[in-house]
Protein backbone atom coordinates (compact mmCIF):
# COMPACT_ATOMS: atom_id res chain seq x y z
CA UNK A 1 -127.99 -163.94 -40.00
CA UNK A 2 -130.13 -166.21 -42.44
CA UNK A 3 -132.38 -165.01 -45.36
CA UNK A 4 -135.06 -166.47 -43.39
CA UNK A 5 -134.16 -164.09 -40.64
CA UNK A 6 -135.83 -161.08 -43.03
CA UNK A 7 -139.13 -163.08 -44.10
CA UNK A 8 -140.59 -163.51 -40.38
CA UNK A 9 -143.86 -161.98 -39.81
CA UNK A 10 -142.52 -160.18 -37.12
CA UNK A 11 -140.13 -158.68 -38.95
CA UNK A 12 -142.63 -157.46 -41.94
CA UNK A 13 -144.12 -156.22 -38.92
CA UNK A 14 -141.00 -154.21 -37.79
CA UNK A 15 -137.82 -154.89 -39.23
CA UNK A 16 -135.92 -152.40 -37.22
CA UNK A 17 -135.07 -154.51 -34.17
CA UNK A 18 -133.65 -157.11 -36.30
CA UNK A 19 -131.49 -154.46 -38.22
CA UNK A 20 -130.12 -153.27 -34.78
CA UNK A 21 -129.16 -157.19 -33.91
CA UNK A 22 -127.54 -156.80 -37.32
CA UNK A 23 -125.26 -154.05 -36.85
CA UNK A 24 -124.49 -155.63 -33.58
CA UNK A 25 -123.54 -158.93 -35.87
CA UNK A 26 -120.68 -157.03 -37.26
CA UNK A 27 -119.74 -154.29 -39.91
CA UNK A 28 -120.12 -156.70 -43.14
CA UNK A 29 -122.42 -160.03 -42.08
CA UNK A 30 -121.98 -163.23 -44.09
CA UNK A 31 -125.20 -164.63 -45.26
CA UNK A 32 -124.12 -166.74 -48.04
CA UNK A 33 -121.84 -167.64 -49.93
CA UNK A 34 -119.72 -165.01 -51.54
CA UNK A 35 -122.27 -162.51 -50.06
CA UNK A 36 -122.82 -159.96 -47.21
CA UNK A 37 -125.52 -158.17 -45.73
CA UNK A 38 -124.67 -154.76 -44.70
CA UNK A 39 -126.63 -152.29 -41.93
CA UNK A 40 -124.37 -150.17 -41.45
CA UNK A 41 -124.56 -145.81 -42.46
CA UNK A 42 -120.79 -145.45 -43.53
CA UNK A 43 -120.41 -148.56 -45.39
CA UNK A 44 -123.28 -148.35 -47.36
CA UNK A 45 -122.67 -144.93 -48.22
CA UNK A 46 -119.26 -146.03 -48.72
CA UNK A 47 -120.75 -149.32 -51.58
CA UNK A 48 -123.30 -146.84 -53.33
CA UNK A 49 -120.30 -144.42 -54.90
CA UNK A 50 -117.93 -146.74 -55.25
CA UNK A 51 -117.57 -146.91 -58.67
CA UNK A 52 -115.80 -150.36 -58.55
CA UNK A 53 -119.48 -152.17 -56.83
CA UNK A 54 -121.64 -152.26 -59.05
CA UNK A 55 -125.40 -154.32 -59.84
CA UNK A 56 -125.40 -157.50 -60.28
CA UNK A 57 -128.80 -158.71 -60.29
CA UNK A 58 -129.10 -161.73 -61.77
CA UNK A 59 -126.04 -163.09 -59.94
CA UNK A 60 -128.12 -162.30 -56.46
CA UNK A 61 -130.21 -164.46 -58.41
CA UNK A 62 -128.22 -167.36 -58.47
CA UNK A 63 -127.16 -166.81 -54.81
CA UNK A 64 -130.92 -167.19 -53.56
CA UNK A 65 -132.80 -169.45 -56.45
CA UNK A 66 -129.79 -171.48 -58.24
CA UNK A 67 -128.19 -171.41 -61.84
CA UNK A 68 -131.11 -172.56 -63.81
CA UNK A 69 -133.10 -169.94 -62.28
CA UNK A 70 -131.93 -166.77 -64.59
CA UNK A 71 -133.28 -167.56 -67.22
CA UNK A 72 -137.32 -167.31 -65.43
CA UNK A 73 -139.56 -164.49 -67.01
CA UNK A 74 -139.51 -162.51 -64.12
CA UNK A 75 -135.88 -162.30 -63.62
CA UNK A 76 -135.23 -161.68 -67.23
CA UNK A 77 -137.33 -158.83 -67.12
CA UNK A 78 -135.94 -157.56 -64.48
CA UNK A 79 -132.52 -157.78 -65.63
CA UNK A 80 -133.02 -155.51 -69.03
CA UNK A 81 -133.68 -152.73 -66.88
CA UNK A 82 -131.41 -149.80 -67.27
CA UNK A 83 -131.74 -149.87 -63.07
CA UNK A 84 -130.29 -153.35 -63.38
CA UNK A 85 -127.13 -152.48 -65.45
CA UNK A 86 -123.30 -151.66 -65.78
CA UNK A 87 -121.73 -149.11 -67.40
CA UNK A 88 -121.50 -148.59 -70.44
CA UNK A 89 -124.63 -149.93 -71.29
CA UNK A 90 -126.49 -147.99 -67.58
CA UNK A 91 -124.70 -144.55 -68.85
CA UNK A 92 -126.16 -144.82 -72.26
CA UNK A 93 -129.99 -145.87 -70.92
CA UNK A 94 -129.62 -143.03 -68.24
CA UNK A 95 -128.47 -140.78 -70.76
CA UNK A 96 -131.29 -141.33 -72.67
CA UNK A 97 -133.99 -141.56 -70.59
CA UNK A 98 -132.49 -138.15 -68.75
CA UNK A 99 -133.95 -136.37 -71.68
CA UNK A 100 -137.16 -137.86 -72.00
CA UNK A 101 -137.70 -137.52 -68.29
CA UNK A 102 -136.09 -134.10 -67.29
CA UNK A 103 -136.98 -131.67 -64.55
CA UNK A 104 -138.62 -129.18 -66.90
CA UNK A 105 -141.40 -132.01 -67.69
CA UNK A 106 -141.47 -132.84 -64.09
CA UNK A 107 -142.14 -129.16 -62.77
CA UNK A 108 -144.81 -129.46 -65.45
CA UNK A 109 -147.16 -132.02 -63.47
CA UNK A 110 -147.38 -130.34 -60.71
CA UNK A 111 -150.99 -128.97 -61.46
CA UNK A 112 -151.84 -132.43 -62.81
CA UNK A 113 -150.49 -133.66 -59.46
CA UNK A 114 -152.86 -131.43 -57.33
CA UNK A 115 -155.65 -132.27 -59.72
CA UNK A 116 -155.10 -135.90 -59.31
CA UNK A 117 -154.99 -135.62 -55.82
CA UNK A 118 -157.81 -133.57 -56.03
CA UNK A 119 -160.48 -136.11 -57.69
CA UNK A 120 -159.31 -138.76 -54.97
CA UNK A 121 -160.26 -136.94 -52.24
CA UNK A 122 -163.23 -135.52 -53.43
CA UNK A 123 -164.28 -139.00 -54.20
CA UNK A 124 -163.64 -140.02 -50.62
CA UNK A 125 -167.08 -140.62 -48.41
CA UNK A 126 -167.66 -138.00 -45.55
CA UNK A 127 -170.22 -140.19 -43.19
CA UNK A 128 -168.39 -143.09 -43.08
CA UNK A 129 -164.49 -144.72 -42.76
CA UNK A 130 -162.23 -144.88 -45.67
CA UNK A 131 -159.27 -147.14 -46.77
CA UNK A 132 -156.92 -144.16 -47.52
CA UNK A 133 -154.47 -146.72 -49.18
CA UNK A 134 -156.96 -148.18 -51.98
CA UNK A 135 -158.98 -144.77 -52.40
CA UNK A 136 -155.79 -142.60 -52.22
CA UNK A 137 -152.22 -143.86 -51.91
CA UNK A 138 -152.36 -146.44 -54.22
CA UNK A 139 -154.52 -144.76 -57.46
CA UNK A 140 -152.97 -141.35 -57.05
CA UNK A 141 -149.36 -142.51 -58.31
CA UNK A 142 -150.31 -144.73 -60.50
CA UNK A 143 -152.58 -142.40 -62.48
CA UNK A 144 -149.66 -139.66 -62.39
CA UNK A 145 -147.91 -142.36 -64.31
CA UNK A 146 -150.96 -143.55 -66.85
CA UNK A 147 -151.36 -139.73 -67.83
CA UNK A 148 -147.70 -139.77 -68.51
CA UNK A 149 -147.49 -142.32 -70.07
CA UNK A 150 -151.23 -141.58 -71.76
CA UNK A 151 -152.21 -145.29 -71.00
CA UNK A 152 -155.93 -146.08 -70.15
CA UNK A 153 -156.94 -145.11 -66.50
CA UNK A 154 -159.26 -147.85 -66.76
CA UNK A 155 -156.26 -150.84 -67.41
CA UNK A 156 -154.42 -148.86 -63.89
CA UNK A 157 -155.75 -151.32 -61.59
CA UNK A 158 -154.95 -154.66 -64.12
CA UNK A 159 -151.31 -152.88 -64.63
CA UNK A 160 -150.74 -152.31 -60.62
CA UNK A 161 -151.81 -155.88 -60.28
CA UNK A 162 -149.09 -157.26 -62.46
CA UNK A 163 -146.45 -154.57 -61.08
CA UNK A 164 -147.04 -155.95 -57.69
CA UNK A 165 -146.82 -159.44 -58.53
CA UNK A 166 -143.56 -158.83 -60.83
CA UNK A 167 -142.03 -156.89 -57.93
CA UNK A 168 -141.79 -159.64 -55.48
CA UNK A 169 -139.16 -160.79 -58.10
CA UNK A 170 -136.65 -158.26 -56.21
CA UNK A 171 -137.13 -160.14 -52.57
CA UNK A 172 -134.06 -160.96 -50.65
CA UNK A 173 -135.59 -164.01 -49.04
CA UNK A 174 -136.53 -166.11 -52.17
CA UNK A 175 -140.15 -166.98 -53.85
CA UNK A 176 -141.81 -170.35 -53.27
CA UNK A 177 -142.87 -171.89 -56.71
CA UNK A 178 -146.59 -170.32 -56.08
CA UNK A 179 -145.45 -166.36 -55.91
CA UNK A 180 -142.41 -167.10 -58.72
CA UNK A 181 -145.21 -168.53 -60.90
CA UNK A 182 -147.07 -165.11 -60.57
CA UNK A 183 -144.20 -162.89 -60.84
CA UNK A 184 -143.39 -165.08 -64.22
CA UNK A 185 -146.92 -164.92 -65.47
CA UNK A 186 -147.09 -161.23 -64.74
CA UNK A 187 -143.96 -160.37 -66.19
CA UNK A 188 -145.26 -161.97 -69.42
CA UNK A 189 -148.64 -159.82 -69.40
CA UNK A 190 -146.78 -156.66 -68.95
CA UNK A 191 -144.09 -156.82 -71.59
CA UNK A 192 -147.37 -157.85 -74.03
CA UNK A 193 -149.26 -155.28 -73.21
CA UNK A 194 -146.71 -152.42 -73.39
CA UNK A 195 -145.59 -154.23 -77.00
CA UNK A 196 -149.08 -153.53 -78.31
CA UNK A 197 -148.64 -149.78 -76.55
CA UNK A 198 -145.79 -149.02 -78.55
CA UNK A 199 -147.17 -150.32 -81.80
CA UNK A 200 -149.98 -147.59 -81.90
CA UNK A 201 -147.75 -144.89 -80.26
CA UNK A 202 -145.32 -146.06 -83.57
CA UNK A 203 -148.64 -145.61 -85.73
CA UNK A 204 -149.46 -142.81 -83.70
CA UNK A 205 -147.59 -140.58 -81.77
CA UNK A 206 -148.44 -138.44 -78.82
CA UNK A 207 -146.83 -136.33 -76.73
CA UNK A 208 -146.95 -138.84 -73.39
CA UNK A 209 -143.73 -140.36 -72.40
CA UNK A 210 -143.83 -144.02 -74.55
CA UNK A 211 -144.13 -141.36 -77.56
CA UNK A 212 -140.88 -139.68 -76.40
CA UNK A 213 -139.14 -142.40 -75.73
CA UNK A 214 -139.74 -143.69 -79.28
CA UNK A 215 -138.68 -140.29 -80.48
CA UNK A 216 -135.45 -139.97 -78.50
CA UNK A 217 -132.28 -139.91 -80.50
CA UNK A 218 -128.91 -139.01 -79.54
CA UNK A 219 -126.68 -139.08 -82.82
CA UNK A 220 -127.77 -142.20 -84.14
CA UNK A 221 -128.29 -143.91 -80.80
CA UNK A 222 -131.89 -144.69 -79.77
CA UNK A 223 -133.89 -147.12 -77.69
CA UNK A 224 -134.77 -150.49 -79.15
CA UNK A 225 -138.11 -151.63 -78.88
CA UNK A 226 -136.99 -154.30 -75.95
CA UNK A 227 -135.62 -151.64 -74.43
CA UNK A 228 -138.76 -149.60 -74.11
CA UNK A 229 -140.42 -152.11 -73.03
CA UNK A 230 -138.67 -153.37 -70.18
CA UNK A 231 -138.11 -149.56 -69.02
CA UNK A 232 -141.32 -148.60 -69.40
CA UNK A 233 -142.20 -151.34 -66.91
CA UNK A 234 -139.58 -149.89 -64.32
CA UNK A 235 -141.13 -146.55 -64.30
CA UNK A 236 -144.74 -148.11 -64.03
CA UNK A 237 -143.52 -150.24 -61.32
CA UNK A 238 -140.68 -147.52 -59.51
CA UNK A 239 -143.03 -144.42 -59.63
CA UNK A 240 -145.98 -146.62 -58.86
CA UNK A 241 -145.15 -148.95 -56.01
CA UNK A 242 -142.19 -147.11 -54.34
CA UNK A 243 -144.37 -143.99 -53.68
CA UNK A 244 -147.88 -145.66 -53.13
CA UNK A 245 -146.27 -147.43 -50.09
CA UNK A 246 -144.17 -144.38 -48.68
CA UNK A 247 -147.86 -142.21 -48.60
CA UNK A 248 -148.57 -144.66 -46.27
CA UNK A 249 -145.61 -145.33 -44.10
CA UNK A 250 -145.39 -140.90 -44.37
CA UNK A 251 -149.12 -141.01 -42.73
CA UNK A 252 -148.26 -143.35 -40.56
CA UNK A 253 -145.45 -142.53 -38.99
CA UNK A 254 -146.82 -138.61 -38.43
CA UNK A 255 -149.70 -140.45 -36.58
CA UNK A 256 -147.51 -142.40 -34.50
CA UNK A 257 -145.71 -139.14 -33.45
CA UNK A 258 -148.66 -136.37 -32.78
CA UNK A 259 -146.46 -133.80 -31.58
CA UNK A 260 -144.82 -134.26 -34.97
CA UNK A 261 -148.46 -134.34 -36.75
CA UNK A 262 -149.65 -131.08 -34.67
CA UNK A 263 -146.55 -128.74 -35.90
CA UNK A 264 -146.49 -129.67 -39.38
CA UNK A 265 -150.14 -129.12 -39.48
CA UNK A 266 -149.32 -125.65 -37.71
CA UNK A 267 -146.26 -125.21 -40.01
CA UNK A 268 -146.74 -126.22 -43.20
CA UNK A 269 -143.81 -124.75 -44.94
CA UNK A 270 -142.17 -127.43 -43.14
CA UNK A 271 -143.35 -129.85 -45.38
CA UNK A 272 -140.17 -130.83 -47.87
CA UNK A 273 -138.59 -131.26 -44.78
CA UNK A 274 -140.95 -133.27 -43.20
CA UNK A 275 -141.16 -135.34 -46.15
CA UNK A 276 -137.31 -135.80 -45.90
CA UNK A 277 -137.31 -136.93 -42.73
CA UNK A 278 -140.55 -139.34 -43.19
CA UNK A 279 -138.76 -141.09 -45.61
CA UNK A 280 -135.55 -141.48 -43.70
CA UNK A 281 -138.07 -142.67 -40.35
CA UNK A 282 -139.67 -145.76 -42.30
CA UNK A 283 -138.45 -145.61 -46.47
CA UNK A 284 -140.50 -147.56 -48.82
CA UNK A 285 -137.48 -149.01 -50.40
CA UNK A 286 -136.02 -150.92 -47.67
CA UNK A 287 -133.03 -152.82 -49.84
CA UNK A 288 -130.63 -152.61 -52.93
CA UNK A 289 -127.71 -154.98 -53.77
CA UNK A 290 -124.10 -154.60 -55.08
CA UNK A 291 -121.62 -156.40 -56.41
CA UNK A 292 -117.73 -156.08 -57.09
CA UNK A 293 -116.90 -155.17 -60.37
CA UNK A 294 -113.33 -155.94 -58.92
CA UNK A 295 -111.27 -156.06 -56.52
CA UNK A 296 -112.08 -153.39 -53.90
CA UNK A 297 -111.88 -152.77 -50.32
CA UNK A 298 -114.66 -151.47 -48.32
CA UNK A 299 -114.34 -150.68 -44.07
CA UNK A 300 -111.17 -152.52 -44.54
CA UNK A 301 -112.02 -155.76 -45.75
CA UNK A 302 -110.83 -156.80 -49.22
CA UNK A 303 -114.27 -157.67 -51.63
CA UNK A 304 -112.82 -159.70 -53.92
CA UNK A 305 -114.32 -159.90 -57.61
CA UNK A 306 -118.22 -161.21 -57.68
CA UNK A 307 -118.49 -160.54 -53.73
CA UNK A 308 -122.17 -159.78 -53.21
CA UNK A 309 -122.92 -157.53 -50.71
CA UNK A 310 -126.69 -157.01 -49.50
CA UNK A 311 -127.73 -153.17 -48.50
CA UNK A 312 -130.15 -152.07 -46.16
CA UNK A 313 -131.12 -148.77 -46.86
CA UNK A 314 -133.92 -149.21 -44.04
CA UNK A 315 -131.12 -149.76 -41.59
CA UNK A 316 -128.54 -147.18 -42.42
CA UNK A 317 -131.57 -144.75 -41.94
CA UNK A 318 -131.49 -145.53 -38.67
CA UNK A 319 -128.15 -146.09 -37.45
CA UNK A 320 -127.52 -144.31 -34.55
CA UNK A 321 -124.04 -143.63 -35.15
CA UNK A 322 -125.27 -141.40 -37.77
CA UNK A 323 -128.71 -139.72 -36.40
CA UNK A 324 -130.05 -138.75 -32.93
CA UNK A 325 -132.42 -140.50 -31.75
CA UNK A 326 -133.04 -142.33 -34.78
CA UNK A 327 -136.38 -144.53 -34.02
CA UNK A 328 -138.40 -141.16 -33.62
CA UNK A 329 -139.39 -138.87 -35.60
CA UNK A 330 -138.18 -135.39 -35.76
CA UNK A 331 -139.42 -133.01 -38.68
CA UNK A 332 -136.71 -130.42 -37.64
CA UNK A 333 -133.63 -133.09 -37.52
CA UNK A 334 -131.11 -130.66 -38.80
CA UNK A 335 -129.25 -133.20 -40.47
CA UNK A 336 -131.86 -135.24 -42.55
CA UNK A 337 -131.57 -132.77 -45.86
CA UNK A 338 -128.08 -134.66 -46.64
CA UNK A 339 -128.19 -137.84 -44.86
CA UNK A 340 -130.99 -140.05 -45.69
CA UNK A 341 -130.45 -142.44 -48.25
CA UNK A 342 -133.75 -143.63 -49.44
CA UNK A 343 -133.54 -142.78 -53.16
CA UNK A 344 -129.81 -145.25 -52.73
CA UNK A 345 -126.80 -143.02 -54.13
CA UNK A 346 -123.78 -142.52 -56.69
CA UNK A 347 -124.71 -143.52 -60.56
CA UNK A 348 -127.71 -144.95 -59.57
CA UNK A 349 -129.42 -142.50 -57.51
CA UNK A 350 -132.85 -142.71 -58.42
CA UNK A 351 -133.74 -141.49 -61.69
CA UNK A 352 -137.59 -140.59 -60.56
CA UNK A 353 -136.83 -139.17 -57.05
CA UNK A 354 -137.51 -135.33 -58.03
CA UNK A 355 -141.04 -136.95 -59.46
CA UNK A 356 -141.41 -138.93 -56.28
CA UNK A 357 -140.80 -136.22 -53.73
CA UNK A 358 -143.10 -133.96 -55.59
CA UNK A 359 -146.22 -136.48 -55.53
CA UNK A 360 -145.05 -137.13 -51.73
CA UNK A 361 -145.54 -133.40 -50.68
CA UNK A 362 -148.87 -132.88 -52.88
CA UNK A 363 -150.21 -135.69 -51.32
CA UNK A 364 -149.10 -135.08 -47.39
CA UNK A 365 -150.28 -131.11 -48.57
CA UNK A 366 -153.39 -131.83 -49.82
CA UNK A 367 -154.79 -134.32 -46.96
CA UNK A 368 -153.46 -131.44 -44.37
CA UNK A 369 -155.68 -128.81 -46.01
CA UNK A 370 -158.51 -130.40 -46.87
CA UNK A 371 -158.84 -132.88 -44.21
CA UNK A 372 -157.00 -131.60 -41.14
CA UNK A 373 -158.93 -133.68 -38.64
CA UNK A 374 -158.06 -137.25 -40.11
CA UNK A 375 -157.80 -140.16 -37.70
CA UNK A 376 -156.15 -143.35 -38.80
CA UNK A 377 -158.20 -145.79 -36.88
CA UNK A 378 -156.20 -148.83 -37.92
CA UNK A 379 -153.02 -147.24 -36.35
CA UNK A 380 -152.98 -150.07 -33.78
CA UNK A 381 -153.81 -153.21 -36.27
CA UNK A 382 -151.93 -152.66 -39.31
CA UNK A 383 -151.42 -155.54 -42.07
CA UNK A 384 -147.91 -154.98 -43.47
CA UNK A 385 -146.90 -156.42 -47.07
CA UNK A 386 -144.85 -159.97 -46.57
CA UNK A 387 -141.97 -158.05 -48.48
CA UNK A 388 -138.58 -157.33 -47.14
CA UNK A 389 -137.62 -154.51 -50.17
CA UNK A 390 -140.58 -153.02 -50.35
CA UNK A 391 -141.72 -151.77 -46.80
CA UNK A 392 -146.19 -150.69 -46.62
CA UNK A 393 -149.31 -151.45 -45.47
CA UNK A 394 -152.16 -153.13 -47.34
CA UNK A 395 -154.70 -150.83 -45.47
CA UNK A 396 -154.93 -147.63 -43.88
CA UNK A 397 -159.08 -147.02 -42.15
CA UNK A 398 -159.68 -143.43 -41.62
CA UNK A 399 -162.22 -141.03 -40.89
CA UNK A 400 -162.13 -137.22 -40.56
């Protein structure tokens, strides 16, 4: 197995072959040095609570760009993220954040959820095919997060520009000097822009989420400004591109399995679970890494300090020692409620997923209702993103 191995165009296309050949490979794959790539259900459930792997981001870093390469915008950035970080310093961000962005405040956008949802469709032309990704998938998350966040709807598209550029930064294959240059650039255009946000929230205040976070203190202990900053980028970026893409790999894999389509359509209070198992058939988030923290064995081989192991969340999905018939999907799988691992696991289970899920089912809900007969008539041509951690299309033609 080579990094090259996961930047193919056939396996943008359809990376689930190659994960099978994978598992096949072996339990724990070398790939480089000091570092193994992982497909396998137990063992990366296994890595994700053990409390003795941990991130280590800017050392995968090293392994795939070189020493000198840390210190780029892009991967600085990304490495001030609480997602990013080691306790202590992950339990006090989480801790923080946790009560700025708690299930009570969650529960609260659902109607601004449905609204959202709402104007896109409404917006969408009746005599004529539609790109449900740019009129729908895309906007609908990312103006969830611009009301939260009470930043201009008008700067969403500039913003998801950057966030997708800045995002290839988390790639296991690396960048060429072209696509690092743009993830550098827009990691510089963000942090600016969100600097001059929090100087008028300071001047200011609201009751949007950059105001809370400002506001958040927890006997004595509150966010520096850098801190903000770099967070408030990873919930643009995580609540933005993460569920944007799984719309579209939710829509199409229900139109890649009709019988599937037809009963939730039928059954609609079927719908978390359906979402569940969508997300297990084809997850946006195809990839997370670990490191040892120390010394630790996993599946019986000794991980010595600084191993890097690569995980494949996409894979361990779909491992059939684990689930039935794993390449199809099956709304009524009795075991997806517990299994999947999409949102990763242990102290850094996703921090957004109850926000995520809820967008997910509003959006699935509302295209049932109001557009029952929709046809995806790209279903057979799709254009996947050259990305092997984020999994989605760059299109999705419809009528109904």
């Amino acid at each position: 197995m080579k990094f090259t191995d996961l930047s193919s165009a056939d396996f943008y296309r359809d990376p689930y072959p190659l994960y099978q050949r994978l598992r096949d490979e072996g339990r724990l794959v070398p790939i480089a040095p000091n570092t193994f790539i992982t497909g396998h259900y137990d063992i990366i459930h296994a890595l994700l609570v053990d409390r003795k792997m941990g991130k280590g981001y800017l050392d995968t870093v090293r392994v795939r760009y070189g020493e000198e390469a840390v210190h780029q915008p892009a991967f600085q950035a990304m490495s001030r993220m609480f997602l990013m970080m080691n306790p202590p310093a992950h339990t006090r961000l989480r801790a923080l954040l946790m009560k700025a962005f708690n299930g009570r405040q969650i529960d609260l956008l659902r109607e601004v959820t449905q609204a959202v949802a709402d104007e896109l469709i409404d917006a969408l032309p009746v005599d004529r095919p539609f790109d449900l990704v740019s009129n729908f998938s895309v906007p609908m998350p990312i103006r969830m997060i611009c009301r939260l966040m009470d930043v201009r709807i008008d700067d969403a598209s500039l913003l998801s520009a950057h966030v997708g550029e800045l995002v290839q930064s988390l790639e296991i294959a690396p960048l060429n000097a072209e696509r690092l240059a743009s993830a550098n650039a827009a990691a510089r255009e963000l942090e600016a822009y969100f600097k001059d946000v929090i100087e008028k929230r300071r001047r200011k205040p609201g009751t949007d989420l950059i105001s809370t976070l400002l506001s958040v203190n927890d006997d004595g202990d509150a966010f520096s400004e850098d801190e903000i900053i770099s967070n408030v980028i990873l919930l643009f970026f995580a609540g933005h591109e993460t569920t944007s893409n799984m719309i579209g790999n939710a829509l199409i894999s229900l139109h890649r399995h009709p019988d599937q389509l037809d009963k939730l359509r039928t059954h609609q209070e079927l719908l978390p679970q359906a979402v569940s198992e969508c997300m297990r058939h084809d997850t946006s988030v195809q990839f997370v890494g670990r490191v040892a923290l120390e010394e630790t064995q996993v599946d019986g081989v000794t991980l010595p300090k600084g191993t890097i192991v690569l995980i494949l969340l996409g894979a361990a999905n779909r491992d059939p020692a684990y689930f039935d018939k794993p390449d199809e999907l099956i709304i009524e799988r009795p075991e997806n409620t517990n299994r999947s691992i999409s949102f990763s696991g242990g102290i850094h289970y996703c921090l957004g997923a109850r926000l995520a899920t809820l967008q997910l089912e509003i959006a699935l809900e509302t295209l049932l209702k109001r557009m029952p007969n929709l046809c995806l008539t790209n279903l057979h041509d799709l254009q996947w993103h050259s990305r092997n951690t984020l999994r989605g299309v760059t299109s999705l033609i419809a009528t109904h």
